[in-house]
Protein backbone atom coordinates (compact mmCIF):
# COMPACT_ATOMS: atom_id res chain seq x y z
CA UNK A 1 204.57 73.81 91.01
CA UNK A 2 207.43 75.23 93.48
CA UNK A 3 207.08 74.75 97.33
CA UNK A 4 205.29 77.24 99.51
CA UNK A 5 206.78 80.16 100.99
CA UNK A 6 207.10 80.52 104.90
CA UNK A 7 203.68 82.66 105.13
CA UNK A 8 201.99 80.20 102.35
CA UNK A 9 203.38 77.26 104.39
CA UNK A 10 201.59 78.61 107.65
CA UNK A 11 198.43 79.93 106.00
CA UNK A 12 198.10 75.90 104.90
CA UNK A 13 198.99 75.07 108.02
CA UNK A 14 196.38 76.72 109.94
CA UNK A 15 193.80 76.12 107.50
CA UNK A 16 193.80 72.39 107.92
CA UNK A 17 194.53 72.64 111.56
CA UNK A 18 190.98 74.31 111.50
CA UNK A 19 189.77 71.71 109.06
CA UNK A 20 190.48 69.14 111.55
CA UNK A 21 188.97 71.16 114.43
CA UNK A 22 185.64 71.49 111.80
CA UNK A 23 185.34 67.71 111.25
CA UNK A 24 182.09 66.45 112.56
CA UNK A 25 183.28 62.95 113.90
CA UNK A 26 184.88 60.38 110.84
CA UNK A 27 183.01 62.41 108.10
CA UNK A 28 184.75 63.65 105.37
CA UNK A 29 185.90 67.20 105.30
CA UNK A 30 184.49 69.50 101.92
CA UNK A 31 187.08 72.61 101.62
CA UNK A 32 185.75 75.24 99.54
CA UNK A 33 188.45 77.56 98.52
CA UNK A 34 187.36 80.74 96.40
CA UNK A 35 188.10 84.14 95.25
CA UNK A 36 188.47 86.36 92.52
CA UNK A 37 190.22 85.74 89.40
CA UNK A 38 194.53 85.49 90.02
CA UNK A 39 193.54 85.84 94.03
CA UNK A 40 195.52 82.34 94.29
CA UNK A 41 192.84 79.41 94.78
CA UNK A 42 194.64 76.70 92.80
CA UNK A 43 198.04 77.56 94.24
CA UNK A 44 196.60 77.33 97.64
CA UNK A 45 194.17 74.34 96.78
CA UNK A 46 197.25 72.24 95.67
CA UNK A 47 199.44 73.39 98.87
CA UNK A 48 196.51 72.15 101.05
CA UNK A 49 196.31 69.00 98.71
CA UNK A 50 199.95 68.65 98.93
CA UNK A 51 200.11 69.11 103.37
CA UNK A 52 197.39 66.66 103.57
CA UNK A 53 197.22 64.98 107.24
CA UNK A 54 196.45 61.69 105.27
CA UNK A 55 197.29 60.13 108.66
CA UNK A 56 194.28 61.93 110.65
CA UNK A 57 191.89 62.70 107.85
CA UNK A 58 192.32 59.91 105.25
CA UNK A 59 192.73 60.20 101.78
CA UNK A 60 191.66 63.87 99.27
CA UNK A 61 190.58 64.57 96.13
CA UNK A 62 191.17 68.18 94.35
CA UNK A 63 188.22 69.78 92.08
CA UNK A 64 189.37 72.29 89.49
CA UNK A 65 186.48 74.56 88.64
CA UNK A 66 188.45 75.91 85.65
CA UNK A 67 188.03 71.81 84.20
CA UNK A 68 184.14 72.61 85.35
CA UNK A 69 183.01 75.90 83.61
CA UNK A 70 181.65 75.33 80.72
CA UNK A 71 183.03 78.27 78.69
CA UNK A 72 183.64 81.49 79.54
CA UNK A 73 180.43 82.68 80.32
CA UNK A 74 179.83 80.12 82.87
CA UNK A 75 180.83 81.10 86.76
CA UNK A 76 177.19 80.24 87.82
CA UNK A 77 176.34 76.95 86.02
CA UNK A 78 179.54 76.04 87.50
CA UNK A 79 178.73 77.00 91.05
CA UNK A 80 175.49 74.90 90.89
CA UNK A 81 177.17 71.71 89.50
CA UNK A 82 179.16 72.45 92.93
CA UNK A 83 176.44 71.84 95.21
CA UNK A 84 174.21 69.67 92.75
CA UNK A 85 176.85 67.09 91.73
CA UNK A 86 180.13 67.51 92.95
CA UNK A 87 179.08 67.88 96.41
CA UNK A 88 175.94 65.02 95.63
CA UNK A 89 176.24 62.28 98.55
CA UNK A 90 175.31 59.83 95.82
CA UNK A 91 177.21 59.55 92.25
CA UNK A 92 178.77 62.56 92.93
CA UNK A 93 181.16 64.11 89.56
CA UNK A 94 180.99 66.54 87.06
CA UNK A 95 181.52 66.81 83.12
CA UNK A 96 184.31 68.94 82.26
CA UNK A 97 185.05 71.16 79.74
CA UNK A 98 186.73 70.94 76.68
CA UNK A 99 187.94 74.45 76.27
CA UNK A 100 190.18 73.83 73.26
CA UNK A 101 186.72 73.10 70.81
CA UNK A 102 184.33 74.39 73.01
CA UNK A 103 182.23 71.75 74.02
CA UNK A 104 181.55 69.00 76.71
CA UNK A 105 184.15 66.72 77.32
CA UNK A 106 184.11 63.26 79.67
CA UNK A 107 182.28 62.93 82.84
CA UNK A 108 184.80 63.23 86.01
CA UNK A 109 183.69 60.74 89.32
CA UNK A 110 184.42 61.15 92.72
CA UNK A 111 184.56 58.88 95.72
CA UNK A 112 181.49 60.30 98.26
CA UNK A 113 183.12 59.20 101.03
CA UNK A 114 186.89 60.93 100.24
CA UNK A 115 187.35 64.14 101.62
CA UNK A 116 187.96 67.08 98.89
CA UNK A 117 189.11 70.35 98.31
CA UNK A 118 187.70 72.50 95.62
CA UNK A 119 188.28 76.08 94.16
CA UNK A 120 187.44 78.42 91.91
CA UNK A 121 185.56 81.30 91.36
CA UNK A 122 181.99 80.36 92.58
CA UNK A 123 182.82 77.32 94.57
CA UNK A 124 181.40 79.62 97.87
CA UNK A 125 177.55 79.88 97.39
CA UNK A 126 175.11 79.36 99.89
CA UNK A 127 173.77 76.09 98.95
CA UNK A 128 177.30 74.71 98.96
CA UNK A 129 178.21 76.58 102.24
CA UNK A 130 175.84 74.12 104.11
CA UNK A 131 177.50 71.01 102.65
CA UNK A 132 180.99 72.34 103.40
CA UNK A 133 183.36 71.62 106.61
CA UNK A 134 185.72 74.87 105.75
CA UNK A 135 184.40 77.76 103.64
CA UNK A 136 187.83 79.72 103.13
CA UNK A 137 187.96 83.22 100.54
CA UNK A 138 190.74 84.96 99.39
CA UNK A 139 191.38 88.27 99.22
CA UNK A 140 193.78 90.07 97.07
CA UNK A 141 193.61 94.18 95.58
CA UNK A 142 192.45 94.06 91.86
CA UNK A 143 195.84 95.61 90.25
CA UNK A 144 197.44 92.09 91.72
CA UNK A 145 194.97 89.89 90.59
CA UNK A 146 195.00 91.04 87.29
CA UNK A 147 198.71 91.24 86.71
CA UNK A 148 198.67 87.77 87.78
CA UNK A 149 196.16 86.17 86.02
CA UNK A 150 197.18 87.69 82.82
CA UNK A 151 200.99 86.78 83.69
CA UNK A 152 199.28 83.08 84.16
CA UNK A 153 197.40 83.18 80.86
CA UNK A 154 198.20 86.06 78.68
CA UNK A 155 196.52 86.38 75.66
CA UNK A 156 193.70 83.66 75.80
CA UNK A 157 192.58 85.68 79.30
CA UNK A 158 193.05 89.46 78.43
CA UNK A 159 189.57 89.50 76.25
CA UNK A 160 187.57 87.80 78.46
CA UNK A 161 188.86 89.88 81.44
CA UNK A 162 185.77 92.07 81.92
CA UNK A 163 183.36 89.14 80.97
CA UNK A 164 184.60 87.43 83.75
CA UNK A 165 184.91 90.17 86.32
CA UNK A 166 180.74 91.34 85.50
CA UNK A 167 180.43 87.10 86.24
CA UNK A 168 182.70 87.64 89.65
CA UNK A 169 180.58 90.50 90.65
CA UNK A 170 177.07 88.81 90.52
CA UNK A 171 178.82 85.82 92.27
CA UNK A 172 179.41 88.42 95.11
CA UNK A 173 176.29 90.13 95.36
CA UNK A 174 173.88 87.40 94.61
CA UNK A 175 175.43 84.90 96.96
CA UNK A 176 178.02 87.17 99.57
CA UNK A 177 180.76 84.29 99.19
CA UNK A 178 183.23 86.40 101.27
CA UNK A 179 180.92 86.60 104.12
CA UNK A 180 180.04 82.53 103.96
CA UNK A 181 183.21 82.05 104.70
CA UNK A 182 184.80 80.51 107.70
CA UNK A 183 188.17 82.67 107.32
CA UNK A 184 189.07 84.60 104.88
CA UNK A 185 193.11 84.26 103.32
CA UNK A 186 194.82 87.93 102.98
CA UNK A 187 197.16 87.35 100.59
CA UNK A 188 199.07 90.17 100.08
CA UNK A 189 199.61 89.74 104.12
CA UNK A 190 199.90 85.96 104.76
CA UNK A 191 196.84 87.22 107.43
CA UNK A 192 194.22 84.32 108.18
CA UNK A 193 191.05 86.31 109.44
CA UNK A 194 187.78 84.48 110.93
CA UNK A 195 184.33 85.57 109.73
CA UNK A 196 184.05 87.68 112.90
CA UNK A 197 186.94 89.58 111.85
CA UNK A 198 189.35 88.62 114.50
CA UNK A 199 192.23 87.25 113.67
CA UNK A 200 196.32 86.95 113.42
CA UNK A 201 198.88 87.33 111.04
CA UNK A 202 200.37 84.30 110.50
CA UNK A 203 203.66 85.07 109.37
């Protein structure tokens, strides 16, 4: 993965300066990063992963809900294993997919007292919200997203693209991930807006 532009570099920047601001005390922080397909969650999830202040906030661990989905029908089931499992304060984990032969692969732990970062489409629901120190959403116009999730993944993607989107758009209306959020990313902008709708450009 190449380094972050200037406006990347700042929008990870002020995200975990608000991360730290967001800690309750010596808990760990829980970053939910989502967004619609190609909006940039894993580039920005491994930036932030990357930037960590392992100094002030210890340790990380990164979630990937693309290893968590199991199959392409399955934005929701993934969003609950978010808040069931991943997010459990005991055992927490998840089984990931095998994608290649379709089935379940090996079971994934995580440390319940590391802080983590995870994305992905459905990572922002409102059972998760309440477990989460920093709720962020992306936003990015639909003729980018698709150009570059289909750049990403080409052929395997470009069937399921509608599948998906009808999954992205009950995400939205059943749970309202965008307004969950603590701020929401502009992409196309570098802009970092909070939930009120205030907000600065960063770049």
């Amino acid at each position: 993965m190449g380094q972050p532009d200037a406006d990347a570099r700042r929008v990870v920047v002020d995200l975990l300066r608000r991360a730290q601001e967001a800690r309750v005390g010596q808990d760990r922080v829980v970053l939910l990063v989502d967004g619609r397909s190609g909006s940039g969650k894993t580039t920005l999830a491994r930036h932030l992963v990357d930037a960590w202040p392992v100094d002030r906030l210890g340790p990380v661990q990164l979630v990937h809900l693309d290893d968590v989905y199991p199959g392409w029908h399955g934005l929701e089931a993934a969003s609950r294993v978010v808040e069931s499992t991943i997010l459990a304060a005991a055992d927490p984990g998840w089984t990931t997919w095998d994608w290649e032969h379709g089935v379940p692969g090996e079971r994934r732990t995580l440390d319940p007292a590391v802080s983590v970062v995870v994305e992905g489409a459905g990572a922002l629901t409102r059972a998760s919200s309440a477990l989460a120190t920093l709720r962020v959403w992306l936003d990015l116009d639909d003729e980018t997203r698709r150009a570059r999730a289909l750049g990403r993944d080409g052929a395997t993607y470009e069937p399921w693209w509608d599948v998906w989107a009808e999954q992205e758009e009950r995400h939205l209306a059943a749970e309202s991930p965008r307004e969950l959020a603590d701020v929401v990313v502009q992409v196309e902008v570098g802009a970092v807006v909070d939930r009120d709708g205030t907000g600065r450009v960063t770049g």
